[in-house]
C-alpha atoms as a PDB file:
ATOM      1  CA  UNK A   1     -25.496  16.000 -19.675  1.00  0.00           C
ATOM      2  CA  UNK A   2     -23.085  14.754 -16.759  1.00  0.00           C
ATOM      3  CA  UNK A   3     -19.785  15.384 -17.321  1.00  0.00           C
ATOM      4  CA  UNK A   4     -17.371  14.497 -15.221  1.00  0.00           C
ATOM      5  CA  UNK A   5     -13.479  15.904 -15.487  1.00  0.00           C
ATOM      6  CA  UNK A   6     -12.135  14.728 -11.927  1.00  0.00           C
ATOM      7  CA  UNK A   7     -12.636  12.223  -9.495  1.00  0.00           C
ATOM      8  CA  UNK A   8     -10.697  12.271  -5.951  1.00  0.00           C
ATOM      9  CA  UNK A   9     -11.042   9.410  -4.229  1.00  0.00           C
ATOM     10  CA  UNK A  10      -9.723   8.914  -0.386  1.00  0.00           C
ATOM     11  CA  UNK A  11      -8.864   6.133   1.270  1.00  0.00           C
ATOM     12  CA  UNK A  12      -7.131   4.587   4.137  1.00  0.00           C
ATOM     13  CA  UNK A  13      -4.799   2.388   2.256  1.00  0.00           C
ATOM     14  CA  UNK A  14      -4.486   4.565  -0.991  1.00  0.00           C
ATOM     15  CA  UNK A  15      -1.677   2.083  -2.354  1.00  0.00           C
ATOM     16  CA  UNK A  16      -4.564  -0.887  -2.058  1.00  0.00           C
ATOM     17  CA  UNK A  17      -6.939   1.481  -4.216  1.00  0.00           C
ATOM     18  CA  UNK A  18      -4.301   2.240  -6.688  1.00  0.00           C
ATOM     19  CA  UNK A  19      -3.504  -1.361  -6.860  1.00  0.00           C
ATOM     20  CA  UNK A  20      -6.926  -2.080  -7.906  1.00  0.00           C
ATOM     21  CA  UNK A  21      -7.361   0.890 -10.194  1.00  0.00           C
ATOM     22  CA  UNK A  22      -3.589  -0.477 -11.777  1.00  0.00           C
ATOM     23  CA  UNK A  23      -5.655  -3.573 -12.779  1.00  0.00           C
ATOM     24  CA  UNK A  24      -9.409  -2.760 -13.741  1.00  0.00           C
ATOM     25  CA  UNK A  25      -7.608   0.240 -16.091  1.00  0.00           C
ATOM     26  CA  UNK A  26      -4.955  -1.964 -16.933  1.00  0.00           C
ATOM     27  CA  UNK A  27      -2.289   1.219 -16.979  1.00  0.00           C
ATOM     28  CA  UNK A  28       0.037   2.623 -14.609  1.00  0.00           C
ATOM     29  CA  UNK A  29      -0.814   6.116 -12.741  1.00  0.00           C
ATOM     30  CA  UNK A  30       0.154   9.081 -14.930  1.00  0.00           C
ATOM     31  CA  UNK A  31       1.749  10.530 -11.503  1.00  0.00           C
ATOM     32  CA  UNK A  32       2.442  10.358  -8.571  1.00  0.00           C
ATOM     33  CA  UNK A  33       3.245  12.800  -5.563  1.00  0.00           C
ATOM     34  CA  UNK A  34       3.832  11.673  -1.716  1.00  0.00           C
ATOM     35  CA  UNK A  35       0.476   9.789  -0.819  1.00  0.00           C
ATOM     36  CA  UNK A  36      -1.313  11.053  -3.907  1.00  0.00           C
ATOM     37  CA  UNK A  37      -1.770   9.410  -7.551  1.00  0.00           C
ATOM     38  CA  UNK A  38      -3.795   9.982 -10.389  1.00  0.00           C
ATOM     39  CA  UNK A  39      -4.911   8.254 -13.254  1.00  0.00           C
ATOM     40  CA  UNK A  40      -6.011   9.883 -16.917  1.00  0.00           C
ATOM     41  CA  UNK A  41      -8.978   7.846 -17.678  1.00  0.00           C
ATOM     42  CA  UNK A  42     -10.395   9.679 -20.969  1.00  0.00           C
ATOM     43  CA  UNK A  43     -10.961  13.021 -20.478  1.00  0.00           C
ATOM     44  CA  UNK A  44     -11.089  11.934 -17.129  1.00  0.00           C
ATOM     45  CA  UNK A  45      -8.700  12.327 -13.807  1.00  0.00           C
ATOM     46  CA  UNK A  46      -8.874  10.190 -11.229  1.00  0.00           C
ATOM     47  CA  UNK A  47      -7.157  10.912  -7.999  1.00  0.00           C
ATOM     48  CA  UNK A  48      -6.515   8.357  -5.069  1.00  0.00           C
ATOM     49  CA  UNK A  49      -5.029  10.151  -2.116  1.00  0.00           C
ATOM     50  CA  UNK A  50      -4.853   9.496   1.681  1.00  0.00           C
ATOM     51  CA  UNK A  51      -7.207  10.505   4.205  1.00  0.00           C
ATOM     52  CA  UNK A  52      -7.453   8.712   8.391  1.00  0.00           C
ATOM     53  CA  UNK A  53     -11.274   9.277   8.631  1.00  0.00           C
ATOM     54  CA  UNK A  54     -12.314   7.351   6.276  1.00  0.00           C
ATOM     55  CA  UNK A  55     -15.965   6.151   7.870  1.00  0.00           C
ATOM     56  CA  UNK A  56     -19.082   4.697   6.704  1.00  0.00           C
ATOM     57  CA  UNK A  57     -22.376   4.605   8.653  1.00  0.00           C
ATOM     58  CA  UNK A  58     -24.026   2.101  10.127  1.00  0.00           C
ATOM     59  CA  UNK A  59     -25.494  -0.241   7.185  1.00  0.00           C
ATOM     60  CA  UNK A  60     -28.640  -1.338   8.656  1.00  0.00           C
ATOM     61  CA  UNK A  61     -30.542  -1.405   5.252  1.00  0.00           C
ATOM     62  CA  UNK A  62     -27.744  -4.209   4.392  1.00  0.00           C
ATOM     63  CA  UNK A  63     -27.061  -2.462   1.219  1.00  0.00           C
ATOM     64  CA  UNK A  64     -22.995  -2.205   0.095  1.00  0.00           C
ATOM     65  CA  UNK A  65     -21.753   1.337  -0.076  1.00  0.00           C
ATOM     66  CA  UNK A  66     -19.725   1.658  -3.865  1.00  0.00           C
END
């Protein structure tokens, strides 16, 4: 069985990600250092943090990356 203890997500605007996380888990971060914040979701951490290359490929299935 999958079990998952971490999840780092990147993102060009990390503070719009966070914002969104703030409101679908309806809690503040648990911390946060420079660019980087992290949520306890369960047994669960998930970590939004910066990163400039952020790029997806060419979508020319028309399918919506998640």
């Amino acid at each position: 069985m999958l079990n998952f203890n971490s999840l780092l997500l990147f993102s060009e605007a990390p503070e719009k990600l966070v914002d969104f996380y703030r409101r679908v888990l309806a809690r503040e971060p648990k911390w946060k250092e420079e660019e980087y914040s992290g949520f306890e979701c369960g047994a669960c951490a998930l970590v939004i943090g910066p990163h400039s290359k952020v790029e997806w490929p060419e979508q020319k299935s028309g399918k919506n990356h998640l």
